[in-house]
Protein backbone atom coordinates (compact mmCIF):
# COMPACT_ATOMS: atom_id res chain seq x y z
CA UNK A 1 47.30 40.70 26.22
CA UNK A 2 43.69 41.67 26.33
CA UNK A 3 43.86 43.33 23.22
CA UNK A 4 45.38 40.55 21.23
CA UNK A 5 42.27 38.23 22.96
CA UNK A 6 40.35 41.07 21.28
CA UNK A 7 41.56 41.55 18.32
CA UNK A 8 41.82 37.63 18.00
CA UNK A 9 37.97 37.94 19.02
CA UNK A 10 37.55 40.25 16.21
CA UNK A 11 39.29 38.55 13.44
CA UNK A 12 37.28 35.36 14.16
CA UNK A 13 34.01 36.73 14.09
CA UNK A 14 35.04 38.84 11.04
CA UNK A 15 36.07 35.18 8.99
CA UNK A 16 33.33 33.73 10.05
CA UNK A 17 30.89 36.16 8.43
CA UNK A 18 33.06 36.06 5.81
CA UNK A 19 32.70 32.09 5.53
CA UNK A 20 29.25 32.67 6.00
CA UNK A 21 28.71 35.04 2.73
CA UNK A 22 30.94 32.52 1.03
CA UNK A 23 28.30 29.61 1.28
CA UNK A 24 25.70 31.87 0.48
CA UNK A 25 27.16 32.87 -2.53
CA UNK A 26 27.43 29.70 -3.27
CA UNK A 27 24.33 28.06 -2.38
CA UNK A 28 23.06 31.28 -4.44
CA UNK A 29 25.10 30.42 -7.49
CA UNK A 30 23.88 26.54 -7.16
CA UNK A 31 20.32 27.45 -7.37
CA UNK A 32 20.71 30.08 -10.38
CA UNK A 33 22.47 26.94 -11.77
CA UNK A 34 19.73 24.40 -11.32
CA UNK A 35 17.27 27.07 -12.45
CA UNK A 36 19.07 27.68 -15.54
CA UNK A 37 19.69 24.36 -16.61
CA UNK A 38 16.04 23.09 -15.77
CA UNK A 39 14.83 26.20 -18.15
CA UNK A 40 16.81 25.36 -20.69
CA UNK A 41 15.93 21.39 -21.07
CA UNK A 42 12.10 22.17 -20.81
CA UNK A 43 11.51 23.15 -24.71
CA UNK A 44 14.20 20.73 -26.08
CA UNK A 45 13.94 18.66 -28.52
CA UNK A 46 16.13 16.27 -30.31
CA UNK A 47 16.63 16.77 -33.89
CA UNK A 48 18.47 12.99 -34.86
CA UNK A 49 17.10 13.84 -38.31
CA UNK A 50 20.10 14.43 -41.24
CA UNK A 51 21.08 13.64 -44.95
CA UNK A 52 22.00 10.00 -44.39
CA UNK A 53 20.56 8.91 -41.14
CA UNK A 54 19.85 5.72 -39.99
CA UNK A 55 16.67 4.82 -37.67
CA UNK A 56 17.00 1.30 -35.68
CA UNK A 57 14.49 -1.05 -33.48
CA UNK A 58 16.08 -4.21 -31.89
CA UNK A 59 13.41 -6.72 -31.20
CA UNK A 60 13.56 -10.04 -29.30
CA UNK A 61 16.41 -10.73 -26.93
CA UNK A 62 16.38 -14.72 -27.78
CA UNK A 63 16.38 -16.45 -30.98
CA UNK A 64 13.85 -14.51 -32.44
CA UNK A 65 15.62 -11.31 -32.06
CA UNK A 66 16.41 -8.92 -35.31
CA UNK A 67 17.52 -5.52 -35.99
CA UNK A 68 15.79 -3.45 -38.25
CA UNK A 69 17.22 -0.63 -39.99
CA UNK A 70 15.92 2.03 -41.75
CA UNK A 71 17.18 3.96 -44.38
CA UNK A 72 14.64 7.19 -44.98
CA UNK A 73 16.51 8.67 -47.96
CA UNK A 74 16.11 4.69 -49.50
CA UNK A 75 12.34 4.42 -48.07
CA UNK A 76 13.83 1.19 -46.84
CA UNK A 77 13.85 -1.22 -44.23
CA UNK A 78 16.94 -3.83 -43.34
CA UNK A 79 16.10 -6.71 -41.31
CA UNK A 80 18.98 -8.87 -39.76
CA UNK A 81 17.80 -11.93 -37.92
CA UNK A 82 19.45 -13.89 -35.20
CA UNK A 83 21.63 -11.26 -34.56
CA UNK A 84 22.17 -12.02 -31.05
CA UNK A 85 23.23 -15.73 -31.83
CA UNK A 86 25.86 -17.11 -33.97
CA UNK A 87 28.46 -15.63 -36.11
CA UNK A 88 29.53 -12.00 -35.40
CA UNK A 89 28.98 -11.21 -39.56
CA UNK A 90 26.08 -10.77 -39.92
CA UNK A 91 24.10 -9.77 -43.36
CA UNK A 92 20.94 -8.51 -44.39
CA UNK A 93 18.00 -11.11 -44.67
CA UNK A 94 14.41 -8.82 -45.63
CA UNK A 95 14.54 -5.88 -47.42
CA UNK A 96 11.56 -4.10 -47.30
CA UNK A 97 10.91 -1.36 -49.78
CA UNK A 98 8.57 1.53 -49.08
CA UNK A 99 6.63 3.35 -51.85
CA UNK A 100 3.61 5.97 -51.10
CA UNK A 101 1.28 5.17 -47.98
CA UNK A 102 -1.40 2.93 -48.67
CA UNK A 103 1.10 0.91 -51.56
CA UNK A 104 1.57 -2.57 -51.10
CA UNK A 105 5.25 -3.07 -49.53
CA UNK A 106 7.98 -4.92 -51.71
CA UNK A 107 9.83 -7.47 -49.66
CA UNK A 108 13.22 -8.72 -51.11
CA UNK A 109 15.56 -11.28 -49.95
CA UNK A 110 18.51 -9.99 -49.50
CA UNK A 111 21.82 -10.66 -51.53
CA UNK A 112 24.02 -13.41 -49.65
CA UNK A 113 26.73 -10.73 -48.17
CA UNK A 114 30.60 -12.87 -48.83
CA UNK A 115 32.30 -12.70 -45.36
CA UNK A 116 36.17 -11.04 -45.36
């Protein structure tokens, strides 16, 4: 009997270094983690730049509001108007196109988009 109490004895201190190494593994493990991740996202950058991109601003949250698009392939800029309000087809109203800095800009109106 007083060997099982010791050997019980034993066994329990034996899991609970055993538990102990466990969390510090882990707690060792969760650090590298952090410290890798937090290395890595330092000297990022996003590159949203591609063949056929699209840049966008939405101004306004009332009746003034307006998206702008722009097309940098097209040197051109897209405004839609009211699009907040209204019907959910929406088309183009300002097109504005871009030539050389320092150029006077073109705006056109744009053409009156049929609704499907």
């Amino acid at each position: 009997m007083i060997e099982t109490a010791q050997q019980n004895g034993s066994f329990t201190k034996k899991f609970a270094w055993v538990r102990g190494q466990i969390w510090i593994c882990n707690g060792l493990l969760l650090v590298v983690a952090f410290c890798l991740g937090w290395r890595m996202h330092t000297n990022t950058r996003v590159q949203a730049e591609s063949a056929g991109s699209v840049f966008f601003q939405l101004s306004g949250l009332d009746e003034g509001d307006a998206l702008t698009l722009y097309y940098p392939d097209q040197k051109a800029l897209y405004v839609y108007q009211g699009i907040l309000t209204g019907n959910a087809y929406l088309g183009c109203t300002y097109r504005f196109q871009l030539g050389k800095p320092g150029e006077p800009i073109t705006r056109h109106i744009c053409p009156i988009t049929v609704m499907h």
